[in-house]
C-alpha atoms as a PDB file:
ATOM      1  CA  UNK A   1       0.000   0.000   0.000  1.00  0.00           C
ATOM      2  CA  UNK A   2       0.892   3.510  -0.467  1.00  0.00           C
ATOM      3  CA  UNK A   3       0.867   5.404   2.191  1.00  0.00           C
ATOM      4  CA  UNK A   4       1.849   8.891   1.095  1.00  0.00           C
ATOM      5  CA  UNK A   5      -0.824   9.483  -1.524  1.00  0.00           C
ATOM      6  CA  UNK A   6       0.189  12.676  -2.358  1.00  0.00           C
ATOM      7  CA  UNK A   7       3.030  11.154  -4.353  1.00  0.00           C
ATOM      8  CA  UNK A   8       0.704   9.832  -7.393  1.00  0.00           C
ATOM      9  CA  UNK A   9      -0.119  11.889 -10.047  1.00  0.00           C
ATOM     10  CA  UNK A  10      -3.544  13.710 -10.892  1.00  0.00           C
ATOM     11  CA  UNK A  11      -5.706  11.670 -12.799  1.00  0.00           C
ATOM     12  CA  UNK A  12      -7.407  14.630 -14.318  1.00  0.00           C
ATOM     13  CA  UNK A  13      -3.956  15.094 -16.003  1.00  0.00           C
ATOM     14  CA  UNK A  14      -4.184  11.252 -17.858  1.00  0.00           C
ATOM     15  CA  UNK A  15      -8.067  12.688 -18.549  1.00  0.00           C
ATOM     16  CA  UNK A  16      -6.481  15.782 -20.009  1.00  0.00           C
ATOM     17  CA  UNK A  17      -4.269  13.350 -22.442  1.00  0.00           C
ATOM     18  CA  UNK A  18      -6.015  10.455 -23.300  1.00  0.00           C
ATOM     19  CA  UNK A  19      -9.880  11.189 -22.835  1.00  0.00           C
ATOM     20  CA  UNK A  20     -12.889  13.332 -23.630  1.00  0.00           C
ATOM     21  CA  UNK A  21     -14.624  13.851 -21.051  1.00  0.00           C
ATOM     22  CA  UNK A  22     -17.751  14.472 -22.557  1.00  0.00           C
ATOM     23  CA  UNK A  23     -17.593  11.047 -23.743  1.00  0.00           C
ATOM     24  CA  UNK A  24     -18.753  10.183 -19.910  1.00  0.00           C
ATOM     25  CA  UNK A  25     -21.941  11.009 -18.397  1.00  0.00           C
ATOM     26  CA  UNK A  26     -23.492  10.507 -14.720  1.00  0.00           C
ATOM     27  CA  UNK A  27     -27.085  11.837 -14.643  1.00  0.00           C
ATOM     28  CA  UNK A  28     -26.695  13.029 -10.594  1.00  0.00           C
ATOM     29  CA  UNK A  29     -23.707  15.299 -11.790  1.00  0.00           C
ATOM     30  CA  UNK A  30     -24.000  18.501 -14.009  1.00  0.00           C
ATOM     31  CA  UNK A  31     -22.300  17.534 -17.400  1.00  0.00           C
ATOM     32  CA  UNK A  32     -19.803  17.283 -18.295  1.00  0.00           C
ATOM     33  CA  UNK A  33     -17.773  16.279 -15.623  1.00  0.00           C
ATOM     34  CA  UNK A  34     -14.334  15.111 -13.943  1.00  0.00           C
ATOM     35  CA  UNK A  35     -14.107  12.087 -11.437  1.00  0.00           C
ATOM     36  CA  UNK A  36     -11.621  12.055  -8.984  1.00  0.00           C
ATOM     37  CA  UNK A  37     -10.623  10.276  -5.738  1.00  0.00           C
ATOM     38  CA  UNK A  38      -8.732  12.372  -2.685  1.00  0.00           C
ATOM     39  CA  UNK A  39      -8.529   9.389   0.004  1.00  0.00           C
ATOM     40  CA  UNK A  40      -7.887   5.376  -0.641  1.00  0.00           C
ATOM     41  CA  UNK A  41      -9.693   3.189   1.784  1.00  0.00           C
ATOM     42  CA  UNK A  42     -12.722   3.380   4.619  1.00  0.00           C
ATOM     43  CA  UNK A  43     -12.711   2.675   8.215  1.00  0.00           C
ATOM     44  CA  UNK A  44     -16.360   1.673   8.367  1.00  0.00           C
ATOM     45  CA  UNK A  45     -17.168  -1.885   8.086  1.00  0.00           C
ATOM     46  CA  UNK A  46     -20.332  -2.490   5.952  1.00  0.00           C
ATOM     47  CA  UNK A  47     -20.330  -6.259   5.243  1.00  0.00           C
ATOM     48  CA  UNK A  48     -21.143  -5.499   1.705  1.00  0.00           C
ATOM     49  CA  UNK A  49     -18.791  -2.829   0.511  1.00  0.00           C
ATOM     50  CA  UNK A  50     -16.467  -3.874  -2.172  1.00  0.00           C
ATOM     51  CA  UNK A  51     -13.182  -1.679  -2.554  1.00  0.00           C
ATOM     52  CA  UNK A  52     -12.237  -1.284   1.193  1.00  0.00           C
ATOM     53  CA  UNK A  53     -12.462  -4.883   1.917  1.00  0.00           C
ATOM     54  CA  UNK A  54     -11.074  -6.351  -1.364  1.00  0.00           C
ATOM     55  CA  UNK A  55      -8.631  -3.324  -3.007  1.00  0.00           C
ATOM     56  CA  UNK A  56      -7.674   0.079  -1.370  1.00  0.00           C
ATOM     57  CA  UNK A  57      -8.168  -1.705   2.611  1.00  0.00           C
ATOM     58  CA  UNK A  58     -10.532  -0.288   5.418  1.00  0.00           C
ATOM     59  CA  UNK A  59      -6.958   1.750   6.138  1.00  0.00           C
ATOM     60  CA  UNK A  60      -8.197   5.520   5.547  1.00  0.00           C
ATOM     61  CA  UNK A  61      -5.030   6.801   3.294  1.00  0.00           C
ATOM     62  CA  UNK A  62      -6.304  10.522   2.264  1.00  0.00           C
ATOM     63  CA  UNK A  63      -4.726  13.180   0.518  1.00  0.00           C
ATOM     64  CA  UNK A  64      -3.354  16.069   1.831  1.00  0.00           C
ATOM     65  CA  UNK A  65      -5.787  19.029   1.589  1.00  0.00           C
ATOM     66  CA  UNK A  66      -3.436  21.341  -0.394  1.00  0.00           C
ATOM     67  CA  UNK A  67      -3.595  18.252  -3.184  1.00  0.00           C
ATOM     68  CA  UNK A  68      -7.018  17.761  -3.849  1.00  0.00           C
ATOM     69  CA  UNK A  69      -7.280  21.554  -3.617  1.00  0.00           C
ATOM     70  CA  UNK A  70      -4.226  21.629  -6.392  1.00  0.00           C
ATOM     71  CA  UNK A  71      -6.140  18.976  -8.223  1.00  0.00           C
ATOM     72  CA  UNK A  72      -9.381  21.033  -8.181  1.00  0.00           C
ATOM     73  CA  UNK A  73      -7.274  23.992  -9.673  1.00  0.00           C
ATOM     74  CA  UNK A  74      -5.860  22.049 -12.283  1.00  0.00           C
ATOM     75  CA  UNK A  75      -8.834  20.929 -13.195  1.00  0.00           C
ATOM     76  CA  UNK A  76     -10.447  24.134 -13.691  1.00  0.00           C
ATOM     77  CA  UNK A  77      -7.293  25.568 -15.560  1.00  0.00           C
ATOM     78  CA  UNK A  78      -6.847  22.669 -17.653  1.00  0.00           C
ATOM     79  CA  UNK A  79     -10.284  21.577 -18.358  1.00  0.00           C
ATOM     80  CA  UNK A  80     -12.403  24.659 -18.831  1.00  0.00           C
ATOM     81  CA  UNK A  81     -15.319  22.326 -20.096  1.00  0.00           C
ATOM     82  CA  UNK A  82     -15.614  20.664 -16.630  1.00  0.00           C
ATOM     83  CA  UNK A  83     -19.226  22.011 -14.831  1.00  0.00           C
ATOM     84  CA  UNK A  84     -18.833  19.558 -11.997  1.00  0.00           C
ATOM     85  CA  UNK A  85     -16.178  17.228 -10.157  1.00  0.00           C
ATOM     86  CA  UNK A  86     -17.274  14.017  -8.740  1.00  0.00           C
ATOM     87  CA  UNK A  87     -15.114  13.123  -5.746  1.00  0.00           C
ATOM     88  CA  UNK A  88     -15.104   9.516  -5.871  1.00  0.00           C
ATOM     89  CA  UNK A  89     -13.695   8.562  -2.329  1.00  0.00           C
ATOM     90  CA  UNK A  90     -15.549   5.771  -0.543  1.00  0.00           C
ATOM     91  CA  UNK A  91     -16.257   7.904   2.269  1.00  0.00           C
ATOM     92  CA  UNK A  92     -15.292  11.553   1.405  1.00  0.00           C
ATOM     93  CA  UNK A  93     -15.903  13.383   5.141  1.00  0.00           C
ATOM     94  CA  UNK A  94     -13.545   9.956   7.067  1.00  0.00           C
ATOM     95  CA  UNK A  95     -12.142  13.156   8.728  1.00  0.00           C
ATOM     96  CA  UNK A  96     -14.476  16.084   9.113  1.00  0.00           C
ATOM     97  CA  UNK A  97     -11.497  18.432   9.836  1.00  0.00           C
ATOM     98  CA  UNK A  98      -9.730  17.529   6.553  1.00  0.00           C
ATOM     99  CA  UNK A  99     -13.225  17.997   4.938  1.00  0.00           C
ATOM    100  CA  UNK A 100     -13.373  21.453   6.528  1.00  0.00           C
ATOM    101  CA  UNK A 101     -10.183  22.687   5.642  1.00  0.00           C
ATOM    102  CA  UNK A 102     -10.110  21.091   2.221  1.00  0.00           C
ATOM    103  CA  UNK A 103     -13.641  23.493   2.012  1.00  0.00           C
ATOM    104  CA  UNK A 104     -11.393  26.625   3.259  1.00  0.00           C
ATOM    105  CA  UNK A 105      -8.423  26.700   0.845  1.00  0.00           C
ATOM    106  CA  UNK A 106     -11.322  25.732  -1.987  1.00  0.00           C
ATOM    107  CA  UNK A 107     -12.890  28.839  -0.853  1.00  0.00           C
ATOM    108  CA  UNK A 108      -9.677  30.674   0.031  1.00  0.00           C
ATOM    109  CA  UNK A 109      -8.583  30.112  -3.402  1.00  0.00           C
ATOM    110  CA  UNK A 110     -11.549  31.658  -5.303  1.00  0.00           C
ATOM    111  CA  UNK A 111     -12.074  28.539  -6.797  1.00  0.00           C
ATOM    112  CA  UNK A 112     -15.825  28.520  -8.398  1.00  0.00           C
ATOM    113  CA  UNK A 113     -16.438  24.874  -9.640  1.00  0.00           C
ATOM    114  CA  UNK A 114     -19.063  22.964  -8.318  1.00  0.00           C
ATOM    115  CA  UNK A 115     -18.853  19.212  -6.667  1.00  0.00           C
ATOM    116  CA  UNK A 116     -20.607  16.279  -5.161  1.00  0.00           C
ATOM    117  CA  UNK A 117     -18.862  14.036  -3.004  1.00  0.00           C
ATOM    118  CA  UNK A 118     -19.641  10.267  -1.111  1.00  0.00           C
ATOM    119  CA  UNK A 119     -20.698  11.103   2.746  1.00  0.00           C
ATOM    120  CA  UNK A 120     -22.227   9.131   5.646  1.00  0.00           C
ATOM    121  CA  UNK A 121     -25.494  10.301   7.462  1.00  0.00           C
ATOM    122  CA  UNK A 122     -23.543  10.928  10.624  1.00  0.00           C
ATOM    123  CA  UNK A 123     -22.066  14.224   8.674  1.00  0.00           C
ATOM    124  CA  UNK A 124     -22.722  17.296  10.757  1.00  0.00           C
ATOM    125  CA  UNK A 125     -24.694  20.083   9.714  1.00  0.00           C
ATOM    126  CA  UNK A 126     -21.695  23.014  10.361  1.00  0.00           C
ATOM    127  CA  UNK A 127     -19.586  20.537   8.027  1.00  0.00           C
ATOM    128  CA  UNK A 128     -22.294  20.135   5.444  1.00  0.00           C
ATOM    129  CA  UNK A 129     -22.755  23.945   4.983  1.00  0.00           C
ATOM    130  CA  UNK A 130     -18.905  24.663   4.698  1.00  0.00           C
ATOM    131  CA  UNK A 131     -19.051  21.946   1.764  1.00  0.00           C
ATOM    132  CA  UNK A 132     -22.163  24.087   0.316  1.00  0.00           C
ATOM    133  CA  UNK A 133     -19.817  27.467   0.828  1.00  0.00           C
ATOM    134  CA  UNK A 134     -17.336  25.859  -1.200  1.00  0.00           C
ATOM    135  CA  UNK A 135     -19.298  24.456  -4.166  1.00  0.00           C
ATOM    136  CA  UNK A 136     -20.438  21.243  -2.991  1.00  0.00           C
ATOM    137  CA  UNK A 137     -24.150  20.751  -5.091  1.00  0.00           C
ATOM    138  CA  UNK A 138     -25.007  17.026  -3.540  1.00  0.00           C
ATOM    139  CA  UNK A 139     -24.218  14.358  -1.474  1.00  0.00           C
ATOM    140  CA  UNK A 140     -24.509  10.686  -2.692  1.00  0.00           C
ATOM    141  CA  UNK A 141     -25.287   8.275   0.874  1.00  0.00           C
ATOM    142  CA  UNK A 142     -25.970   5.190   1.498  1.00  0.00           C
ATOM    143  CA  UNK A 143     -29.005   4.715   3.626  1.00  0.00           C
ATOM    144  CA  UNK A 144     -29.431   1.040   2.703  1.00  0.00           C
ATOM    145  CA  UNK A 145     -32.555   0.300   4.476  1.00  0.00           C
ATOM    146  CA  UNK A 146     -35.024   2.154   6.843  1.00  0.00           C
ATOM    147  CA  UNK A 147     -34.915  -1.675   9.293  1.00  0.00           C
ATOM    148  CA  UNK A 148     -33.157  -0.953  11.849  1.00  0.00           C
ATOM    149  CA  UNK A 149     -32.299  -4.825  12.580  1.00  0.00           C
ATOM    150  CA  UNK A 150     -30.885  -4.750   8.944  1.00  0.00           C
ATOM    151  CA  UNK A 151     -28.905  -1.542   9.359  1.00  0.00           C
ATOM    152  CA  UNK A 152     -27.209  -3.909  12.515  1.00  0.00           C
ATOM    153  CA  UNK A 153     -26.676  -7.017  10.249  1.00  0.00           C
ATOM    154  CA  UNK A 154     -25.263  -5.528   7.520  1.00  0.00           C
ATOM    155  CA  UNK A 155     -23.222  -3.541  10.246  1.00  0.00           C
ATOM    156  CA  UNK A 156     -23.678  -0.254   8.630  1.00  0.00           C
ATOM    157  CA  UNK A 157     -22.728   1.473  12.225  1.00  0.00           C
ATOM    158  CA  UNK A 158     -26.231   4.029  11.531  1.00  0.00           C
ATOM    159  CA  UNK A 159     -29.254   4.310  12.879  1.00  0.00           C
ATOM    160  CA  UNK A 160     -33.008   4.968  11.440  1.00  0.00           C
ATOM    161  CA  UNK A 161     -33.135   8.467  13.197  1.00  0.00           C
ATOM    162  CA  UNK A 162     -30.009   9.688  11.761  1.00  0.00           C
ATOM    163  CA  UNK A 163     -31.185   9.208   8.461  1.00  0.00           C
ATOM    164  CA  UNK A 164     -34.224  11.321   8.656  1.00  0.00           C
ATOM    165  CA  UNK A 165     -31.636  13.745  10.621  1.00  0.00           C
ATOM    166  CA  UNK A 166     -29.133  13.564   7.759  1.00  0.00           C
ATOM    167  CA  UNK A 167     -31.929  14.723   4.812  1.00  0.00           C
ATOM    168  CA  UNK A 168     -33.354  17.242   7.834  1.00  0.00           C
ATOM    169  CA  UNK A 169     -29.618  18.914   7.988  1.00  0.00           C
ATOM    170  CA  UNK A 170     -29.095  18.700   3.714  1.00  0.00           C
ATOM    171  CA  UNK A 171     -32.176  20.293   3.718  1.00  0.00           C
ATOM    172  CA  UNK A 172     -31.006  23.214   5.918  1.00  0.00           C
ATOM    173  CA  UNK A 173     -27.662  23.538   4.450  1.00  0.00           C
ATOM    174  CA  UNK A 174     -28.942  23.650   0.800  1.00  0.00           C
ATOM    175  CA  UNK A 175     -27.149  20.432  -0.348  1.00  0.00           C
ATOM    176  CA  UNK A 176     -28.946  17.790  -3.074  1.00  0.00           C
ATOM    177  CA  UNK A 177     -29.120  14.269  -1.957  1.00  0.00           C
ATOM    178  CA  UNK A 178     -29.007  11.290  -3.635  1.00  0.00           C
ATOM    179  CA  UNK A 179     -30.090   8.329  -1.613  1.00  0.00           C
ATOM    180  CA  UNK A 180     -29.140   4.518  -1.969  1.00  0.00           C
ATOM    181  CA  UNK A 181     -31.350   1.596  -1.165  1.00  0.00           C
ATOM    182  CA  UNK A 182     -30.004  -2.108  -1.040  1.00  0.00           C
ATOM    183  CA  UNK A 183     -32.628  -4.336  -0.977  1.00  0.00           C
ATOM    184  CA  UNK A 184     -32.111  -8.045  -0.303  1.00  0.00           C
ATOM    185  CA  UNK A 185     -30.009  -7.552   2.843  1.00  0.00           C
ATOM    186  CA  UNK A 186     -29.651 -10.430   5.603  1.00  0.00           C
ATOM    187  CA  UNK A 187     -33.309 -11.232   7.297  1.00  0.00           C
ATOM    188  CA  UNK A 188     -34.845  -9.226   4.328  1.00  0.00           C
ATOM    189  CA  UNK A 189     -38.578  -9.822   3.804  1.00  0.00           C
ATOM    190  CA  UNK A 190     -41.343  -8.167   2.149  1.00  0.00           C
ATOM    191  CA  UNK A 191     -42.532  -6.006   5.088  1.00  0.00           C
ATOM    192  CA  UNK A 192     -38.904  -4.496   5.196  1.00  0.00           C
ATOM    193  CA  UNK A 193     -38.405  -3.480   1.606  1.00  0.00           C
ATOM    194  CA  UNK A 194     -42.279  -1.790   1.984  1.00  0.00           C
ATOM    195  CA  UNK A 195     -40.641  -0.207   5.218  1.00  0.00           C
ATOM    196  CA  UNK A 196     -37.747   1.109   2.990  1.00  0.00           C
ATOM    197  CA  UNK A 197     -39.982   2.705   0.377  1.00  0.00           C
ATOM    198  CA  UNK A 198     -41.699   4.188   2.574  1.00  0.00           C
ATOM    199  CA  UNK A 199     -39.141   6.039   3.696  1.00  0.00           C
ATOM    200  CA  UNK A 200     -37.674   7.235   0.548  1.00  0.00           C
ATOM    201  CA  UNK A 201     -41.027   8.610  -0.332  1.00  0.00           C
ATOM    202  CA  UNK A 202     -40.896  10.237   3.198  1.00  0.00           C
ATOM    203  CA  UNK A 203     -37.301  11.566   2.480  1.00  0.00           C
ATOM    204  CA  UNK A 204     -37.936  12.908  -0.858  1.00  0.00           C
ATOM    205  CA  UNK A 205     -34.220  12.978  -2.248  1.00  0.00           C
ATOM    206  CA  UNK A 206     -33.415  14.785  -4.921  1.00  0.00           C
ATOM    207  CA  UNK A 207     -32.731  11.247  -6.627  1.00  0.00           C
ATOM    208  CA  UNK A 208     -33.119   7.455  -5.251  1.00  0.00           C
ATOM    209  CA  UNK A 209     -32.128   4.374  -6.368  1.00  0.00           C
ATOM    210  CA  UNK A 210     -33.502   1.040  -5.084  1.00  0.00           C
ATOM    211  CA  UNK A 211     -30.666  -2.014  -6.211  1.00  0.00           C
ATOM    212  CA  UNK A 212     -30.243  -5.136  -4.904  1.00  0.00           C
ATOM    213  CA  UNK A 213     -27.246  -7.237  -2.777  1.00  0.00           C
ATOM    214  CA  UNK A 214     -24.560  -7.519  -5.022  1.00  0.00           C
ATOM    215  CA  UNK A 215     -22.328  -9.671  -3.208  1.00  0.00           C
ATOM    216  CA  UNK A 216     -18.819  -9.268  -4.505  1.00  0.00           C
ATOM    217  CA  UNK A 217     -16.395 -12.155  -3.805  1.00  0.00           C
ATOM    218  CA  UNK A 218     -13.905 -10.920  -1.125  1.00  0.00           C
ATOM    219  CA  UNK A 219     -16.480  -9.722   1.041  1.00  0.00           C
ATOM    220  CA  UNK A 220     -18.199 -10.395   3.957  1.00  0.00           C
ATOM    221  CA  UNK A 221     -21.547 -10.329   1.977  1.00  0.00           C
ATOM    222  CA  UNK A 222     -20.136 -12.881  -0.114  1.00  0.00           C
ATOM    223  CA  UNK A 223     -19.277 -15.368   2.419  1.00  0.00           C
ATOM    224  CA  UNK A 224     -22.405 -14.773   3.935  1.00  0.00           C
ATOM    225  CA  UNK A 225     -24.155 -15.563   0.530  1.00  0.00           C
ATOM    226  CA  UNK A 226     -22.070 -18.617  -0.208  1.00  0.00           C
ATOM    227  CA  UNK A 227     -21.897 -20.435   3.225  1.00  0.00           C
ATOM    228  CA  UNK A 228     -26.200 -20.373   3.519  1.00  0.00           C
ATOM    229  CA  UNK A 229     -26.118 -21.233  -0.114  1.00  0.00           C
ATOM    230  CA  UNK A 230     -27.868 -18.377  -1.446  1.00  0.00           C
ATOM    231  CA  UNK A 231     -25.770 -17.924  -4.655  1.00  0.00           C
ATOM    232  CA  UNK A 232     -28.006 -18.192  -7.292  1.00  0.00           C
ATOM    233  CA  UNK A 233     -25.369 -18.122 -10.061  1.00  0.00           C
ATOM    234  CA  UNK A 234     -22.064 -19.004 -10.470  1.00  0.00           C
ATOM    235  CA  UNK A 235     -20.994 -17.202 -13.496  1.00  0.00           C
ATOM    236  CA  UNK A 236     -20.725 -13.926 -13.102  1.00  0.00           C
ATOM    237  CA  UNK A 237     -22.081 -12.906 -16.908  1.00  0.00           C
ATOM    238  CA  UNK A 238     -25.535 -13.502 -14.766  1.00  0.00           C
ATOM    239  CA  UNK A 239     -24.649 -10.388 -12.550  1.00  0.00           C
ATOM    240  CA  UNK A 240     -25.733  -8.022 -15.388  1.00  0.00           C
ATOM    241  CA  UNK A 241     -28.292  -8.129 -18.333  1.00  0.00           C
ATOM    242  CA  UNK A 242     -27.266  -7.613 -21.648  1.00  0.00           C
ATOM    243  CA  UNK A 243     -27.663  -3.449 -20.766  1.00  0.00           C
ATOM    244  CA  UNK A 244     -24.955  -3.480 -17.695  1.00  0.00           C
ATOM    245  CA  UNK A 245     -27.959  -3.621 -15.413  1.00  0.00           C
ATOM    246  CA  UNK A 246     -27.629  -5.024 -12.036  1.00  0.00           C
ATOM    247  CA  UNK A 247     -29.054  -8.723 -11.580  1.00  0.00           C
ATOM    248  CA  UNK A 248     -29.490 -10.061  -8.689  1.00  0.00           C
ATOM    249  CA  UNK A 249     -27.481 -13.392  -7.722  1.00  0.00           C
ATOM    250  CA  UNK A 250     -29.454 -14.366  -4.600  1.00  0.00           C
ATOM    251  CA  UNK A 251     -32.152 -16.715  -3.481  1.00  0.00           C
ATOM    252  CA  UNK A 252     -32.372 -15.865   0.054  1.00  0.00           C
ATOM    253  CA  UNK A 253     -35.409 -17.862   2.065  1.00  0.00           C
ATOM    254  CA  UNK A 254     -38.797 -16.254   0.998  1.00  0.00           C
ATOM    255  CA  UNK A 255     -37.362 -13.693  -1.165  1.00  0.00           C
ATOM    256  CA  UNK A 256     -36.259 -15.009  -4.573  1.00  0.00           C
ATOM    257  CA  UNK A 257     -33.716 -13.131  -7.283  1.00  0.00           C
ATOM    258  CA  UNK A 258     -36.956 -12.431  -9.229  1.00  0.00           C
ATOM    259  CA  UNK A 259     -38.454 -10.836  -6.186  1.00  0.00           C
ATOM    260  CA  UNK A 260     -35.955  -8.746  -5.276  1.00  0.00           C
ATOM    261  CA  UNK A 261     -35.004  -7.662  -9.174  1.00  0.00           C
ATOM    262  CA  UNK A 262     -39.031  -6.996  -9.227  1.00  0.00           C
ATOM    263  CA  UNK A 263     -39.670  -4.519  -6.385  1.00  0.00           C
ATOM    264  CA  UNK A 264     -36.580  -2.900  -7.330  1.00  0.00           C
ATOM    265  CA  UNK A 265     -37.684  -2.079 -10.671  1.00  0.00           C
ATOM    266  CA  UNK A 266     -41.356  -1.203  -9.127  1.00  0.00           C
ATOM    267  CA  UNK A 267     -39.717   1.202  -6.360  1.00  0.00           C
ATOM    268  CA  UNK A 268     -37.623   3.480  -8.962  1.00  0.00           C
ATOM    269  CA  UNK A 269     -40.688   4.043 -10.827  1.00  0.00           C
ATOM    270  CA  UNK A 270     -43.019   4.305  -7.981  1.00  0.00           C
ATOM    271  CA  UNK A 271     -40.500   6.740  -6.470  1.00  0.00           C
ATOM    272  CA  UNK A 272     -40.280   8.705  -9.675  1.00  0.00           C
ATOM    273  CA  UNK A 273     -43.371   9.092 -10.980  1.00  0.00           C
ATOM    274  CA  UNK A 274     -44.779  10.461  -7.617  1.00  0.00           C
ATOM    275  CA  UNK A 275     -46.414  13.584  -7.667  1.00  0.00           C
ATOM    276  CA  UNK A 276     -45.240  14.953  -4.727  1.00  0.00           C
ATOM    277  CA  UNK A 277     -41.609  14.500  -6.357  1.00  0.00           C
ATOM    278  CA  UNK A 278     -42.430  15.542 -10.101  1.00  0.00           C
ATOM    279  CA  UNK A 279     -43.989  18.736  -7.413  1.00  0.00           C
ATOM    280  CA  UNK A 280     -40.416  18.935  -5.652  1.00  0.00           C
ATOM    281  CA  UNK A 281     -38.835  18.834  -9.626  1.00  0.00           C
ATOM    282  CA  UNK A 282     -41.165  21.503 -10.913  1.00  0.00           C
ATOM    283  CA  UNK A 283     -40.518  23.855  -8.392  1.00  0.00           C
ATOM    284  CA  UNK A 284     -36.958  22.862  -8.366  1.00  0.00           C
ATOM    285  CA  UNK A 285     -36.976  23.936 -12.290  1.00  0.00           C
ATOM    286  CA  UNK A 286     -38.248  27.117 -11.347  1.00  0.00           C
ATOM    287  CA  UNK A 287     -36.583  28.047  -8.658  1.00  0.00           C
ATOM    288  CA  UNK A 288     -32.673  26.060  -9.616  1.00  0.00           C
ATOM    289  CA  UNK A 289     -32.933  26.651 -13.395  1.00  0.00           C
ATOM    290  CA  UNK A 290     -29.247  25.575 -13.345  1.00  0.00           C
ATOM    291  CA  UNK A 291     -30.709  22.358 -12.449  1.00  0.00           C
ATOM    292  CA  UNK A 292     -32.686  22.235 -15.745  1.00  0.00           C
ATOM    293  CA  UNK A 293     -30.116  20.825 -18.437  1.00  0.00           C
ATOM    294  CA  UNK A 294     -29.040  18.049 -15.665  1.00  0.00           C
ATOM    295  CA  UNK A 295     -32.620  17.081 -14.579  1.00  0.00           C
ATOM    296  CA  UNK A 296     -33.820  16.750 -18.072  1.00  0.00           C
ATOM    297  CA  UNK A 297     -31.090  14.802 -19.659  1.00  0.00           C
ATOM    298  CA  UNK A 298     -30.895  12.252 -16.583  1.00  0.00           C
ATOM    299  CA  UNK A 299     -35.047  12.019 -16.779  1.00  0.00           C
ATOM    300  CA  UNK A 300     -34.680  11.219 -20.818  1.00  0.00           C
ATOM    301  CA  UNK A 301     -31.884   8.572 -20.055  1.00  0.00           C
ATOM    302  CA  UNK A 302     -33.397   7.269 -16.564  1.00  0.00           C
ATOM    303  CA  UNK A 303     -37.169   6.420 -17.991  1.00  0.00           C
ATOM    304  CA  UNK A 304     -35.332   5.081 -21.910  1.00  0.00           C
ATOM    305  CA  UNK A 305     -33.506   2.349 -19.912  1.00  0.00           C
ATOM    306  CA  UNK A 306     -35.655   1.725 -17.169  1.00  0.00           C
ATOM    307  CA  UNK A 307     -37.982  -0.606 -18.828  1.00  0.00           C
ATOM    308  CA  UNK A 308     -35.295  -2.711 -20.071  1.00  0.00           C
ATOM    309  CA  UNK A 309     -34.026  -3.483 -16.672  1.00  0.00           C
ATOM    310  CA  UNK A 310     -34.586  -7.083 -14.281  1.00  0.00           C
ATOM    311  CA  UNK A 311     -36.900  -8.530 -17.239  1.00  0.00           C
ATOM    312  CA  UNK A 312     -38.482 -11.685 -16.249  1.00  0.00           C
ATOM    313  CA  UNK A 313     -36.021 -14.889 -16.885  1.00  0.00           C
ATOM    314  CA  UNK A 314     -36.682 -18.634 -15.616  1.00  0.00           C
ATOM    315  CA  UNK A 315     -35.334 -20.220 -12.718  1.00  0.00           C
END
C-alpha cells in the first residue's frame, strides 16, 4: 500500500491526455464532468462494501488538503469544459477536519467549480454547509434500508433516526441528496423493503435508487451468501443483463432473485413518478434553473432504460 498518496499523479492530467470527457456522463452530476478520488480506503465496516475490503483496505489513506485543492485547480485551468467534479472517495468526510479545511483553501482560493462528493449520514450540519460554501451541489449516501435490525446485520454502524436527521440537515444547508437503497439484505422480507420505500417517499431525495445485494467475492456479503447457499449463479455474466444492469445473484429464504429484481424495478418508478416528487422537480426547475439541463437529460436517459431493466427470466 501507499501510504503517502500525495506522491501519485492527478488523474485529471491522464483525462487531459487520453480522454474526452464528454464522452462520460453521470445523470446526478452537471455535465460534463471530472471524477476524482482524494482518500484510498474506509474505516467503516459495511459487510457489503467492495473496494475497502477487497482493493484500497478499510486503512483511511487521504490526501493532503493542499492536493485535492491543487487537483481542483488544475482541473479548472486545464479543463475549462468541466461544470462539476465528482469526488469519488468511498467515504469523502472519514475526517471532518480535513473535509473542513479542504472546504477553506477551496474557498480561500476563489475557486468557483461545483462538486458532489460520497458522505455518511452521521455528517454534521456546520460541516455540510462549509461543503455548500465551497461548491459542494449534492451528497450521494448510502441509507441502505429504513430496518433498523438490517442496518445492525449488515453492520452499517447508523441508525433509522439519523437518516431522517441527515436529509433534515441537507435540507437546511442547501445540499442535493441522492439516496441509496439495497434491498435483499440479511433477514430481508417483504414487510422491510415496503418499510424502505416508505421512507424514501418520506425523504424525498433529490434522486433514489432502489438495487439489490450484489455480493462481490472478497467480502463479507459474499461469504455470507455462499456459506447459507444463497448464490443463485455461479458465473458472473448472470450479474448483469445484456444493458450493464444489475441482476441479482441471490435466493435468500422467501425472497427469490426475481423478487428482489421486481420490487426494485417497481420502487424506482413508484418513487419517480410520484407527484409529490415531479412537485419537488417543478418547483426545483423554477426556482434552480441551473438544475434544468441536468434534470432533463438524466429524466430522458433514466425512464429510456428503465424498462429494459430485471426482465423476467426462468429459474
Amino acid at each position: 500500500m501507499i501510504e503517502n498518496v500525495d506522491e501519485l499523479p492527478f488523474v485529471s492530467e491522464v483525462y487531459k491526455r487520453h480522454l474526452d470527457v464528454r464522452d462520460y456522463y453521470f445523470a446526478a452530476a452537471n455535465y460534463p464532468m471530472a471524477m476524482i478520488i482524494t482518500g484510498r480506503g474506509c474505516p467503516y465496516k459495511c459487510f457489503f462494501c467492495v473496494y475497502p475490503q477487497t482493493f484500497h483496505s478499510c486503512q483511511y489513506r487521504p490526501r493532503s488538503a493542499a492536493s485535492v485543492v491543487d487537483e481542483f485547480q488544475w482541473i479548472t485551468e486545464n479543463l475549462p469544459e468541466v461544470k462539476e467534479i465528482g469526488i469519488e472517495d468511498d467515504t469523502f468526510t472519514v475526517d471532518p477536519e480535513r473535509t473542513k479545511e479542504i472546504c477553506r483553501q477551496i474557498i480561500e482560493r476563489g475557486i468557483k467549480v461545483k462538486w458532489y462528493c460520497n458522505v455518511r449520514v452521521d455528517l454534521e450540519l456546520e460541516t455540510m454547509r462549509q461543503m455548500k460554501k465551497a461548491g459542494c451541489r449534492l451528497v450521494t449516501v448510502g441509507f441502505e434500508s429504513a430496518d433498523q435490525e438490517s442496518l445492525n446485520r449488515m453492520q452499517k454502524g447508523i441508525t433509522v433516526a439519523q437518516i431522517r436527521q441527515f436529509v433534515r440537515d441537507a435540507g437546511k444547508a442547501g445540499l442535493l441528496v441522492h439516496g441509496c437503497f439495497i434491498i435483499g439484505n440479511p433477514g430481508e422480507t417483504t414487510e422491510t423493503m415496503a418499510k424502505s420505500l416508505e421512507m424514501a417517499r418520506e425523504l424525498n431525495c433529490d434522486t433514489m435508487q432502489f438495487f439489490p445485494l450484489l455480493v462481490y467475492p472478497g467480502t463479507e456479503a459474499y461469504r455470507w451468501a455462499s456459506e447459507n447457499g444463497y448464490l443463485a449463479a455461479d458465473n458472473f455474466a448472470d450479474w448483469a443483463d445484456e444493458g450493464g444492469m444489475y441482476r441479482s445473484v441471490l435466493n435468500i429464504p422467501g425472497l427469490p432473485a426475481g423478487a428482489v429484481e421486481a420490487f426494485c424495478l417497481r420502487a424506482n418508478r413508484e418513487y419517480y413518478l410520484r407527484p409529490r416528487y415531479l412537485l419537488m422537480k417543478l418547483r426545483q426547475l423554477i426556482f434552480g434553473p441551473r438544475e434544468i439541463t441536468r434534470t432533463l437529460k438524466g429524466a430522458l436517459t433514466y425512464f429510456r432504460r428503465l424498462p429494459k431493466s430485471y426482465r423476467p427470466r426462468q429459474r
